[in-house]
N, C-alpha and C. Protein backbone atom coordinates (compact mmCIF):
# COMPACT_ATOMS: atom_id res chain seq x y z
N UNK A 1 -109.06 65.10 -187.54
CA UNK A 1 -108.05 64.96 -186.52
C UNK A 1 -108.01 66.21 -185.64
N UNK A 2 -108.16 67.16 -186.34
CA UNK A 2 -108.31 68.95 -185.47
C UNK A 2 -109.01 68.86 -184.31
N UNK A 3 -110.54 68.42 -185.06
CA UNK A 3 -111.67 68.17 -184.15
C UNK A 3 -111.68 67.53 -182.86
N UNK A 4 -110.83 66.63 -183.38
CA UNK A 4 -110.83 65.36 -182.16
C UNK A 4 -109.98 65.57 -181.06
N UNK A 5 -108.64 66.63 -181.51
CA UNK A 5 -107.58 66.87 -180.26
C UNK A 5 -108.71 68.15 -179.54
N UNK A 6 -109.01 69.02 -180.31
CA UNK A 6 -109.62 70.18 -179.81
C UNK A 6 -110.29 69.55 -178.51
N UNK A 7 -111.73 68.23 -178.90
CA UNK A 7 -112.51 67.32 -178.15
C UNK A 7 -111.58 67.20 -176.79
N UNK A 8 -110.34 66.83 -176.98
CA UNK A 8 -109.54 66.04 -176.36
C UNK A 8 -109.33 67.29 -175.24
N UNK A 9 -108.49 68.09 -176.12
CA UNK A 9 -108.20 69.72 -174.96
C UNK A 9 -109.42 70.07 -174.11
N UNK A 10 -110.68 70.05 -174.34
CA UNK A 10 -111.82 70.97 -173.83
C UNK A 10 -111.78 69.61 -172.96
N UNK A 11 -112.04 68.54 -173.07
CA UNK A 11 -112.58 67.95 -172.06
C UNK A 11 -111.85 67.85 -170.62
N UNK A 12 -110.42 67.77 -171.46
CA UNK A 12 -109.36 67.44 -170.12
C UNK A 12 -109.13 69.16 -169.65
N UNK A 13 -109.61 69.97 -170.04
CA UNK A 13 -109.52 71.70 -169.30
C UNK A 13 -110.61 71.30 -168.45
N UNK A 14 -111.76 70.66 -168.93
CA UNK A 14 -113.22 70.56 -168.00
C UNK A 14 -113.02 69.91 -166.86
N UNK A 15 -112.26 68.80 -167.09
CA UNK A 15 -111.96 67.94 -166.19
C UNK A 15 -110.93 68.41 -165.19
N UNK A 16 -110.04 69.33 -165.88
CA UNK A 16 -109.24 69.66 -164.47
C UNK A 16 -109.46 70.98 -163.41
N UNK A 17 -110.36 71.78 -164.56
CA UNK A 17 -111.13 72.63 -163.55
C UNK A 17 -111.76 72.03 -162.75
N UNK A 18 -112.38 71.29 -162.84
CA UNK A 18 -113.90 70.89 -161.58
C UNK A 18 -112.55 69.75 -160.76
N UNK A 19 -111.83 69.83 -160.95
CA UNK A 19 -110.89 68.67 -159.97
C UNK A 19 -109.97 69.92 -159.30
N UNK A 20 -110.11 71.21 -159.40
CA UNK A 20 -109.04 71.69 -158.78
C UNK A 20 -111.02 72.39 -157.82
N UNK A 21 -111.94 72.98 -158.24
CA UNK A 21 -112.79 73.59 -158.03
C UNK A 21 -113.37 72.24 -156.59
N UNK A 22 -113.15 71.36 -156.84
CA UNK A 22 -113.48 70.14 -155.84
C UNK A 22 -112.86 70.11 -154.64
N UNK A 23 -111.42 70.09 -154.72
CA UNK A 23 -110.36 69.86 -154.05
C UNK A 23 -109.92 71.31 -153.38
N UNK A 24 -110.49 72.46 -153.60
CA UNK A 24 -110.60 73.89 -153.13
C UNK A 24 -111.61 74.03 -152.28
N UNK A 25 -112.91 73.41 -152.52
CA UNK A 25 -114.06 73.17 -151.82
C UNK A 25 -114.26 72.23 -150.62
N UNK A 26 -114.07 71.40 -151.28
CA UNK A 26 -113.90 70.17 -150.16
C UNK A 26 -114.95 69.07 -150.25
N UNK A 27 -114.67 67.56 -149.92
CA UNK A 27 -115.43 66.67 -150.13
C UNK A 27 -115.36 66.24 -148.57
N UNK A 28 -116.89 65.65 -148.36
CA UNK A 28 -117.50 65.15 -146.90
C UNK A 28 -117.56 63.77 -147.18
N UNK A 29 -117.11 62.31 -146.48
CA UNK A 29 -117.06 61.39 -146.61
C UNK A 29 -117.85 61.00 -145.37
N UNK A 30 -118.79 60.04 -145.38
CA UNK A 30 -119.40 59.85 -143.92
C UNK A 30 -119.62 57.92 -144.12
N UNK A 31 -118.93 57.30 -143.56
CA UNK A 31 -119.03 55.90 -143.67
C UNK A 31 -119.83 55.44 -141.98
N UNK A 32 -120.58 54.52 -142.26
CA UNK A 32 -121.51 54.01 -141.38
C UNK A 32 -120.58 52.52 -141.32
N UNK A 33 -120.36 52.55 -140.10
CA UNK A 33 -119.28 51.00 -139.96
C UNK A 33 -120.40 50.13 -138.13
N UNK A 34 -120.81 48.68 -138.56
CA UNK A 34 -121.38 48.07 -138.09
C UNK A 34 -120.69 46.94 -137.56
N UNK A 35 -120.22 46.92 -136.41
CA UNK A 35 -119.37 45.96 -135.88
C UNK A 35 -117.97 46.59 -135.95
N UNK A 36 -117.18 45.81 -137.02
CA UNK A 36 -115.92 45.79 -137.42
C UNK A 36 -115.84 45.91 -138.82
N UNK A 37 -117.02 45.84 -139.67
CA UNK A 37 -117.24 46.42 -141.26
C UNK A 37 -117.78 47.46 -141.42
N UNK A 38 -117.30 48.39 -142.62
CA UNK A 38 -118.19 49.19 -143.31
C UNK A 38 -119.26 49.18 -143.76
N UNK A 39 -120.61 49.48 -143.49
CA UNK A 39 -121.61 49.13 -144.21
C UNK A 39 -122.35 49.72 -145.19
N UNK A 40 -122.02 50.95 -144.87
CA UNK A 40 -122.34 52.01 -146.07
C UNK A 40 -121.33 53.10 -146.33
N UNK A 41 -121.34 53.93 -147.27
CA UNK A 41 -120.54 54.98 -147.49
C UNK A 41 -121.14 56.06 -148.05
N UNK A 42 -121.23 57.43 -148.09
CA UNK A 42 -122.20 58.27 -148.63
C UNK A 42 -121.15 59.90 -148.71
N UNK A 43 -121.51 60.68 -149.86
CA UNK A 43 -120.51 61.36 -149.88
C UNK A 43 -121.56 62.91 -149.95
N UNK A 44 -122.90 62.06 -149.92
CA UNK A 44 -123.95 63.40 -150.18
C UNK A 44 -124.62 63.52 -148.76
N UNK A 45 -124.96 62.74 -147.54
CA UNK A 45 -125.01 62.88 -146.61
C UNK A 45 -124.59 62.06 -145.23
N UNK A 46 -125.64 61.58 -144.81
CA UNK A 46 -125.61 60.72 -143.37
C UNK A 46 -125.99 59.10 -144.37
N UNK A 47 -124.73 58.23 -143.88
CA UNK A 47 -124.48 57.07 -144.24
C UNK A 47 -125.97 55.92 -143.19
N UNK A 48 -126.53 55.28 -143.58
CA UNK A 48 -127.77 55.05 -142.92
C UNK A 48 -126.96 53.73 -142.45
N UNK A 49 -127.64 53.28 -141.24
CA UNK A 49 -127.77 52.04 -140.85
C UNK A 49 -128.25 50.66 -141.40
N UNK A 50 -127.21 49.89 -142.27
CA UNK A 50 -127.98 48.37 -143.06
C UNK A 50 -127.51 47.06 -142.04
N UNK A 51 -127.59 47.63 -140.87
CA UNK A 51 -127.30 46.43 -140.44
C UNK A 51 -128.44 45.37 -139.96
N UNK A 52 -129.68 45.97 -139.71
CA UNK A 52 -131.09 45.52 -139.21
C UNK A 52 -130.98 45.24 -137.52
N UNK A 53 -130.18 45.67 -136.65
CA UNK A 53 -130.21 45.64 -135.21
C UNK A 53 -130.21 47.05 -134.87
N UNK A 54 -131.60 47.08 -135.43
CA UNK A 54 -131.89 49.20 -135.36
C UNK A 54 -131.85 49.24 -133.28
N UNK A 55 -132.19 48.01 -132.87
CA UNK A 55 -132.17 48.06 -131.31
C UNK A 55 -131.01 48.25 -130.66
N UNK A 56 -130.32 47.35 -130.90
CA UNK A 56 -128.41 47.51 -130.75
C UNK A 56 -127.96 48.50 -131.11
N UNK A 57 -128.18 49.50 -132.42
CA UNK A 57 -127.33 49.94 -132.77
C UNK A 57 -126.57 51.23 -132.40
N UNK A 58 -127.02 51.14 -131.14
CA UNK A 58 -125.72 52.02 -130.24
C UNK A 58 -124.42 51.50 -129.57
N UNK A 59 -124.56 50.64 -129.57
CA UNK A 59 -123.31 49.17 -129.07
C UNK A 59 -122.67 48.97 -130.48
N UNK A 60 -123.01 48.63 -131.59
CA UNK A 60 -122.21 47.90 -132.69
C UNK A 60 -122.52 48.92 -133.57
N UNK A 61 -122.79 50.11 -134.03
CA UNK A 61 -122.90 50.57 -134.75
C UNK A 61 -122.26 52.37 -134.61
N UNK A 62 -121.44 52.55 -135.38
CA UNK A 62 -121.27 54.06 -135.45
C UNK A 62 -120.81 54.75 -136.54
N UNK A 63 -121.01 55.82 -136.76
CA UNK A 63 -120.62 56.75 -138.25
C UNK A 63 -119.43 57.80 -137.90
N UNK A 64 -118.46 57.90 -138.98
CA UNK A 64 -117.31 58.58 -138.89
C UNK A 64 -117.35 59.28 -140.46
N UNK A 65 -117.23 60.48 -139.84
CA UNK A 65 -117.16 61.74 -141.20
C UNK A 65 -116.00 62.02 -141.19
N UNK A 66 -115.52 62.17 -142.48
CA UNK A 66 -113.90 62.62 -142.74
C UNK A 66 -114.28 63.59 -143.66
N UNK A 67 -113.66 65.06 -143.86
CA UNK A 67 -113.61 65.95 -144.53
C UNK A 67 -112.51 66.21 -145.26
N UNK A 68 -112.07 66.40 -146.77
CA UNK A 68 -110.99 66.67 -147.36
C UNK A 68 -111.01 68.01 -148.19
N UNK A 69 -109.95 68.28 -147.95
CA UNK A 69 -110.36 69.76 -148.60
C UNK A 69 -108.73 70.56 -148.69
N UNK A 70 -108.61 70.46 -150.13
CA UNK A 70 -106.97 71.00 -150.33
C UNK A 70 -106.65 72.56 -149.31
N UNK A 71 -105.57 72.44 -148.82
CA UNK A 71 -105.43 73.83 -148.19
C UNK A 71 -103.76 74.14 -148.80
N UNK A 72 -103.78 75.06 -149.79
CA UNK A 72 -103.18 75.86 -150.74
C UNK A 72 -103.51 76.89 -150.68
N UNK A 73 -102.89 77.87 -150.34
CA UNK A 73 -103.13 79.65 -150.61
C UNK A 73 -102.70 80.46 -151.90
N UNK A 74 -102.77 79.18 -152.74
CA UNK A 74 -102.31 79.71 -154.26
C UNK A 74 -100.96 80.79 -154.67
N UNK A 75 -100.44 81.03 -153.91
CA UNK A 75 -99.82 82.17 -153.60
C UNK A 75 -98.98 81.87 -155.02
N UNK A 76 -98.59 83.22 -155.37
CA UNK A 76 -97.55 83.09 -156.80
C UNK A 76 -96.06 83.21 -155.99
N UNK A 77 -95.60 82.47 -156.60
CA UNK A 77 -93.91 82.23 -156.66
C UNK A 77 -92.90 83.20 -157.25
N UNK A 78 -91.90 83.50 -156.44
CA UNK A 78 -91.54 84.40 -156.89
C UNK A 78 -90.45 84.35 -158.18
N UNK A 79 -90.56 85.36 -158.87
CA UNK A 79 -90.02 84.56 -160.58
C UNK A 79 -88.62 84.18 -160.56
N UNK A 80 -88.42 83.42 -161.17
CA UNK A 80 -86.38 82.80 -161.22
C UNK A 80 -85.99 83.21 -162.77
N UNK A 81 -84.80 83.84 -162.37
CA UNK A 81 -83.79 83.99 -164.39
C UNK A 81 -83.42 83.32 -164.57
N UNK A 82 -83.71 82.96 -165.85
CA UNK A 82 -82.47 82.32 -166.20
C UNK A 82 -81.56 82.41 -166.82
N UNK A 83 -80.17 81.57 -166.92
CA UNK A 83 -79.26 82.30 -167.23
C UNK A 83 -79.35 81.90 -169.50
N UNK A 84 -78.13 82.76 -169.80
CA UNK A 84 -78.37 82.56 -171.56
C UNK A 84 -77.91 81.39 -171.64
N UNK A 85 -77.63 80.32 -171.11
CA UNK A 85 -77.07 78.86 -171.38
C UNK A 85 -78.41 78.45 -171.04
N UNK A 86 -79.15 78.18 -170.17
CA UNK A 86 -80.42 77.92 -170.09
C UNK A 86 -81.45 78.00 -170.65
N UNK A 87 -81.35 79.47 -171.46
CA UNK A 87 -82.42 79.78 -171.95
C UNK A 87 -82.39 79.30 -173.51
N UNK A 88 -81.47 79.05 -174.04
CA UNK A 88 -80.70 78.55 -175.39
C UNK A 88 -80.80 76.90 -175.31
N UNK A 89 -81.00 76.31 -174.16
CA UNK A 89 -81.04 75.15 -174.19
C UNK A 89 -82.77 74.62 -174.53
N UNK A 90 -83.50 75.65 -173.76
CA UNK A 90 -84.74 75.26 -173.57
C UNK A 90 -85.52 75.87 -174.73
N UNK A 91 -84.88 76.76 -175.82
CA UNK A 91 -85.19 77.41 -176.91
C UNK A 91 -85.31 76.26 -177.88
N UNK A 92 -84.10 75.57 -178.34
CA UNK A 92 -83.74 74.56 -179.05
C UNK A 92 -84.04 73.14 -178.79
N UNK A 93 -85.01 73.11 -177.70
CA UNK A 93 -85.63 71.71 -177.19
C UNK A 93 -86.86 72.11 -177.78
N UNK A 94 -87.67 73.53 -177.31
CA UNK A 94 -88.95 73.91 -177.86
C UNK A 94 -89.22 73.61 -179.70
N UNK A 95 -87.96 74.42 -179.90
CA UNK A 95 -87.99 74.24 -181.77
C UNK A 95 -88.38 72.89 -182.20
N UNK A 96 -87.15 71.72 -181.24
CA UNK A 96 -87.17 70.63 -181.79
C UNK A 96 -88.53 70.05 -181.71
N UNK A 97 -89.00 70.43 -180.59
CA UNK A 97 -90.15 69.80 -180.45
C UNK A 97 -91.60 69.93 -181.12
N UNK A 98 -91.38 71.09 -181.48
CA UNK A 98 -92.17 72.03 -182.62
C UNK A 98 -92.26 71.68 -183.91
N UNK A 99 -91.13 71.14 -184.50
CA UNK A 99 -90.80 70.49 -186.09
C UNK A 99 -92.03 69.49 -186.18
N UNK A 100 -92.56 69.49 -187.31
CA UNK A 100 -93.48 68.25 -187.72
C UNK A 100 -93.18 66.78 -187.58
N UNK A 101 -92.88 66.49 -187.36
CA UNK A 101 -92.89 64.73 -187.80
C UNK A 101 -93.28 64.45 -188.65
N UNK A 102 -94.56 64.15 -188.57
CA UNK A 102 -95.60 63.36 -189.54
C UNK A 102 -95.29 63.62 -190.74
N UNK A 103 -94.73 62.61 -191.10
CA UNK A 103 -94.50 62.54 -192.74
C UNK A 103 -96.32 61.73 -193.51
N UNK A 104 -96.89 62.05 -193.41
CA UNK A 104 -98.28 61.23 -193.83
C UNK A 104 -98.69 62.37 -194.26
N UNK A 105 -98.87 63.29 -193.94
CA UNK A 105 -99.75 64.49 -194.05
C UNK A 105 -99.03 65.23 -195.57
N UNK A 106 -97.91 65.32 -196.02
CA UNK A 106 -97.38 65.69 -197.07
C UNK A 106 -97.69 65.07 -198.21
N UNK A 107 -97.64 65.49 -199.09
CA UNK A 107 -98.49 65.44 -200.65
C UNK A 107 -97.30 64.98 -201.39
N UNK A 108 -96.92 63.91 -201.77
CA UNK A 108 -95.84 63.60 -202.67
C UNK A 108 -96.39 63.89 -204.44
N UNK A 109 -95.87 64.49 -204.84
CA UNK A 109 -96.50 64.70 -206.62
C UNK A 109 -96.07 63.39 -207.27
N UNK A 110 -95.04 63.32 -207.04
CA UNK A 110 -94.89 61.72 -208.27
C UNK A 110 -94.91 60.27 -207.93
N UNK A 111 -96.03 60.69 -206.87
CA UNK A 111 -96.53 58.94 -206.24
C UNK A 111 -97.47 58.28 -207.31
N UNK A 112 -98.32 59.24 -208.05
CA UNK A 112 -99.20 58.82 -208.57
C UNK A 112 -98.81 58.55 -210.05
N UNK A 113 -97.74 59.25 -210.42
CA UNK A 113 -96.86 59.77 -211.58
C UNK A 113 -96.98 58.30 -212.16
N UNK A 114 -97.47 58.27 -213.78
CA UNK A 114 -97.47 57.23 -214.97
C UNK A 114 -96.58 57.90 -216.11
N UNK A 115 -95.71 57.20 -216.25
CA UNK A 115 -95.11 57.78 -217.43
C UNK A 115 -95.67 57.24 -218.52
N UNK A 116 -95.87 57.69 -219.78
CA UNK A 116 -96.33 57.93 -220.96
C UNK A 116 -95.81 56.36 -222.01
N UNK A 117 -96.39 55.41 -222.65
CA UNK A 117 -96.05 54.30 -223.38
C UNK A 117 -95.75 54.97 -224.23
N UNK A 118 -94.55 54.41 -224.83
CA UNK A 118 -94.02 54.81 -226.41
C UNK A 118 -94.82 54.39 -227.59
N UNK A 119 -94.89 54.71 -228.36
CA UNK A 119 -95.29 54.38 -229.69
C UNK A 119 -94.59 53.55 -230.14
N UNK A 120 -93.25 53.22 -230.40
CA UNK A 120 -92.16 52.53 -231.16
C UNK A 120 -91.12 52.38 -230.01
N UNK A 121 -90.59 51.22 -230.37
CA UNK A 121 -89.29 50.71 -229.58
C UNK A 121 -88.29 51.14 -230.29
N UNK A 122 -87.73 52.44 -229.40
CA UNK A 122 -86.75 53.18 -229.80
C UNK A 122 -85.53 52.09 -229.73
N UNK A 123 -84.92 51.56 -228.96
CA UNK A 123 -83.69 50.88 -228.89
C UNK A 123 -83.58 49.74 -230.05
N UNK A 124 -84.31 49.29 -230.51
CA UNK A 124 -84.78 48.38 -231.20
C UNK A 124 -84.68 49.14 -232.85
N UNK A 125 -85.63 50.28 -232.97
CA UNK A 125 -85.12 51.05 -234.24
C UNK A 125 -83.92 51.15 -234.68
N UNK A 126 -83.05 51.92 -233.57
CA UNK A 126 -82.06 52.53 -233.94
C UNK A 126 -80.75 50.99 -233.30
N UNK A 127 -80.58 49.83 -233.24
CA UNK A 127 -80.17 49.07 -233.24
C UNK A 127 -79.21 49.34 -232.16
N UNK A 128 -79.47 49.48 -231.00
CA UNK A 128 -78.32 50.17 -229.61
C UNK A 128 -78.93 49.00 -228.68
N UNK A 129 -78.02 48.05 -228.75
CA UNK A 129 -78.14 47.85 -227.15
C UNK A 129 -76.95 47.03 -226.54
N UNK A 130 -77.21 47.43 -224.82
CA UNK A 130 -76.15 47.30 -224.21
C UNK A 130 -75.84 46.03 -224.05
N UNK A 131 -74.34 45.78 -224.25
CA UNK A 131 -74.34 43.97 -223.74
C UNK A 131 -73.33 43.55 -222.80
């Protein structure tokens, strides 16, 4: 189970680096639109012509590049206090949240527990019983 959240953490850190490293950089979109449809889309260069009126295709055919590219100056924020009612609130949410749950993982000792057969029927010897 360790293994598998660890799996879980590294991939989604991998994944959100290269999504912030993307979106800092910028992505080039270049769609080739023929008539009134899209006909191609290409994000690595020049979207080609599939329409087959390579003669026409200055009349019905044209390409439009769109560029995206996050513009954030990362700038740090400047820090906020908080007050001791706040900070006591968000202390005691952390704890709670911190406590185990999982009752599965604990080792009960007398789950497995057999108690021992008698030799002789004590109640029966000594002539006791309840009525």
């Amino acid at each position: 189970m360790h293994s598998y959240l660890s799996f879980v953490k590294r991939t989604f850190s991998i994944f959100l680096a290269s999504l912030v490293l993307v979106a800092t950089s910028g992505v080039g979109i270049t769609k080739h639109i023929c008539g009134n449809r899209v006909a191609s889309v290409s994000i690595t260069g020049d979207a080609g012509c599939t329409c087959g009126a390579m003669d026409d295709a200055s009349n019905c055919c044209h390409s439009e590049r769109e560029f995206f590219q996050l513009d954030d100056d990362f700038s740090v924020a400047p820090v906020q206090t908080l007050s001791i009612y706040s900070a006591s609130i968000i202390s005691v949410f952390v704890y709670h949240l911190s406590l185990d749950f999982d009752e599965s993982n604990k080792l009960v000792a007398y789950l497995n527990y057999k108690p021992p057969i008698p030799d002789k029927d004590i109640p029966v010897l000594i002539q006791s019983f309840l009525i």
